[in-house]
Protein backbone atom coordinates (compact mmCIF):
# COMPACT_ATOMS: atom_id res chain seq x y z
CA UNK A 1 -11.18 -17.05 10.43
CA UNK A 2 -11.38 -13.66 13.09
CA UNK A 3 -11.98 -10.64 11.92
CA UNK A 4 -8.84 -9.40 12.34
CA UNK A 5 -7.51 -12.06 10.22
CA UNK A 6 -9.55 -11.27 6.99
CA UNK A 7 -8.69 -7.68 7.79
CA UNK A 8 -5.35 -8.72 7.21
CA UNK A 9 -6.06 -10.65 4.33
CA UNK A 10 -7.69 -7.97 2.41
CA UNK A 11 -5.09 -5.93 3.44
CA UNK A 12 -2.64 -8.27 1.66
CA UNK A 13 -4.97 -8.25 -1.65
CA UNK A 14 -4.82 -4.73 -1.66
CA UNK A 15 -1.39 -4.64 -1.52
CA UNK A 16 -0.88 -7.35 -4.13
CA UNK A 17 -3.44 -4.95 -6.57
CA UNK A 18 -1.11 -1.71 -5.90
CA UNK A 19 1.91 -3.78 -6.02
CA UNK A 20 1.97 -5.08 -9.35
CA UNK A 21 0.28 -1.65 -10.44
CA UNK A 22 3.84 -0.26 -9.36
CA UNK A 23 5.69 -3.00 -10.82
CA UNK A 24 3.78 -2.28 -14.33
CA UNK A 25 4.82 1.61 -14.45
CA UNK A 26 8.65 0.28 -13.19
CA UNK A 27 8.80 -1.87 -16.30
CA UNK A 28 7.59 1.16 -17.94
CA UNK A 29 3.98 0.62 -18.47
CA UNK A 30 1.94 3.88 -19.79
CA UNK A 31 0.25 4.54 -16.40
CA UNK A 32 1.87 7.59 -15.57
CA UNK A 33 -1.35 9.79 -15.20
CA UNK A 34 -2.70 7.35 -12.48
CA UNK A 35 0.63 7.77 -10.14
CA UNK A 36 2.67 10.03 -8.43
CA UNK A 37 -0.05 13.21 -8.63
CA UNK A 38 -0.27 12.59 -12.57
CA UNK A 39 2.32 15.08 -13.78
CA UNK A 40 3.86 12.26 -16.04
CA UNK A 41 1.34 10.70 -18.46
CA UNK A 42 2.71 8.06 -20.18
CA UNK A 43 5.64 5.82 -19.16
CA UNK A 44 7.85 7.34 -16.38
CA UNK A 45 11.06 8.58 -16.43
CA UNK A 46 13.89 5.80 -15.25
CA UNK A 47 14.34 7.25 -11.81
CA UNK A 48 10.35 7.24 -11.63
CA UNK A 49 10.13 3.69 -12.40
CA UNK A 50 12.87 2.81 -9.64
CA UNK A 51 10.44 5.04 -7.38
CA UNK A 52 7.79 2.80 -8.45
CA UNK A 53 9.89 -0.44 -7.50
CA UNK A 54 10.84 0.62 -4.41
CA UNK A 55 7.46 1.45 -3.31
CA UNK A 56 6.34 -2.23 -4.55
CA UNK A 57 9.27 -3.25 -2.16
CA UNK A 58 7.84 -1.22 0.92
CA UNK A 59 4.26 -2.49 0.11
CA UNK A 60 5.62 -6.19 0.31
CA UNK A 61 6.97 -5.50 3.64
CA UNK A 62 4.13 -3.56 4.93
CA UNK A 63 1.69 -6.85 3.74
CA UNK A 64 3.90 -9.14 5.77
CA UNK A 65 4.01 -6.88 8.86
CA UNK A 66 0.48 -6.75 8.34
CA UNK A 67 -0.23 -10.19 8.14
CA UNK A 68 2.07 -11.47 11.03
CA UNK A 69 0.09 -8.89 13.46
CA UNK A 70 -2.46 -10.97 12.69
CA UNK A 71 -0.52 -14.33 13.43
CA UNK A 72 -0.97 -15.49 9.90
CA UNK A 73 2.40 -14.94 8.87
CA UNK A 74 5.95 -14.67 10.38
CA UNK A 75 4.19 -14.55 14.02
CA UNK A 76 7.75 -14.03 15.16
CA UNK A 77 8.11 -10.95 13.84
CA UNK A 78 5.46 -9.28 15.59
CA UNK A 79 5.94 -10.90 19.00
CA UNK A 80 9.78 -9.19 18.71
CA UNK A 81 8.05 -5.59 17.16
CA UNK A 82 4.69 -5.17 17.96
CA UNK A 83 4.64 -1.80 17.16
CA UNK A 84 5.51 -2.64 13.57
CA UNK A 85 1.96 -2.71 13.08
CA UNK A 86 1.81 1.01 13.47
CA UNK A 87 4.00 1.61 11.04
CA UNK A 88 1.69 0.28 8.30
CA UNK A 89 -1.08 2.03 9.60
CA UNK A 90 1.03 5.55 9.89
CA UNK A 91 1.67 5.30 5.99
CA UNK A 92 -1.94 4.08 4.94
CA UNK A 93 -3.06 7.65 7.03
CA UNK A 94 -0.01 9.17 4.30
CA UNK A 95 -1.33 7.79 1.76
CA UNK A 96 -4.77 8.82 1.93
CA UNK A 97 -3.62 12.09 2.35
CA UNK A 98 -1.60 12.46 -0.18
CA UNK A 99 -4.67 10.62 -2.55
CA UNK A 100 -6.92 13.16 -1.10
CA UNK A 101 -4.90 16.11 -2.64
CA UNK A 102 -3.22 15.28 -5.76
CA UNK A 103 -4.69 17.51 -8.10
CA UNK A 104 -5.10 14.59 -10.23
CA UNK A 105 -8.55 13.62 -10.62
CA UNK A 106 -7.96 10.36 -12.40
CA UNK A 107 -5.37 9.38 -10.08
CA UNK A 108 -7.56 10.34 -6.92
CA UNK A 109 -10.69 8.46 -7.88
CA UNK A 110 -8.36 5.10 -8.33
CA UNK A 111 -6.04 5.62 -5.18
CA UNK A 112 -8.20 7.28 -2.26
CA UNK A 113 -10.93 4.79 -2.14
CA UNK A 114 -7.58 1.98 -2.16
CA UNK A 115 -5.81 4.62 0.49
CA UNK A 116 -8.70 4.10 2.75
CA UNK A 117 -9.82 0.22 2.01
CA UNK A 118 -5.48 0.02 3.39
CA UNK A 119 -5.85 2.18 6.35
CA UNK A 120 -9.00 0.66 7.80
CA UNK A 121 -7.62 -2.92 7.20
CA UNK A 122 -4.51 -1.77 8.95
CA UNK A 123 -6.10 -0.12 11.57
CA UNK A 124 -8.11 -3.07 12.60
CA UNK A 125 -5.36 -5.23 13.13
CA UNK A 126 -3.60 -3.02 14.65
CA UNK A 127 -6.43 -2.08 17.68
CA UNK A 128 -7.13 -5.47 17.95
């Protein structure tokens, strides 16, 4: 295995961890205070939880461009897109902005150190 394969692979892992964190608060799961900046403890609000699915949705996708950069996966995909890659590695930089300044402390300890474990992986694949 490269390097820039078991970057990929932890990527994936990652995601998998986050995903089904996202799929627990959209089946209404009382994580509220550890997502979306913390202003909801509890279980979210419906539209929330769709939120929350959706963004399990995007994570999927973002794994499997992810992992096909790498050629572990789909290698098709990124021989027809190779900028795909950059994609994932644009909203890992969001995200660890966005972790960096939610005002929720509970939520930032989790979710930055994740944030930034996502955008290196991604990164490395991508400059490779």
């Amino acid at each position: 295995m490269t390097a820039v394969q078991a970057a990929a692979i932890l990527f994936a892992i990652v995601c998998l961890g986050v995903i089904a964190f996202q799929l627990a608060l959209a089946a209404g799961a009382p994580l509220g205070a550890y997502a979306m900046g913390g202003a909801n403890p509890g279980r979210l609000r419906t539209t929330m939880r769709v939120g929350a699915a959706g963004q399990a949705l995007v994570l999927a996708g973002l794994g499997v461009i992810v992992l096909s950069d790498a050629g572990l996966v789909w290698p098709a995909l990124a021989d027809s897109l190779p900028s795909l890659i950059w994609i994932a590695v644009g909203f890992s930089a969001l995200s660890v902005v966005l972790n960096a300044l939610t005002r929720s402390t509970m939520e930032r300890r989790i979710w930055l150190p994740v944030a930034v474990l996502l955008l290196v992986s991604s990164a490395a694949v991508a400059l490779s």
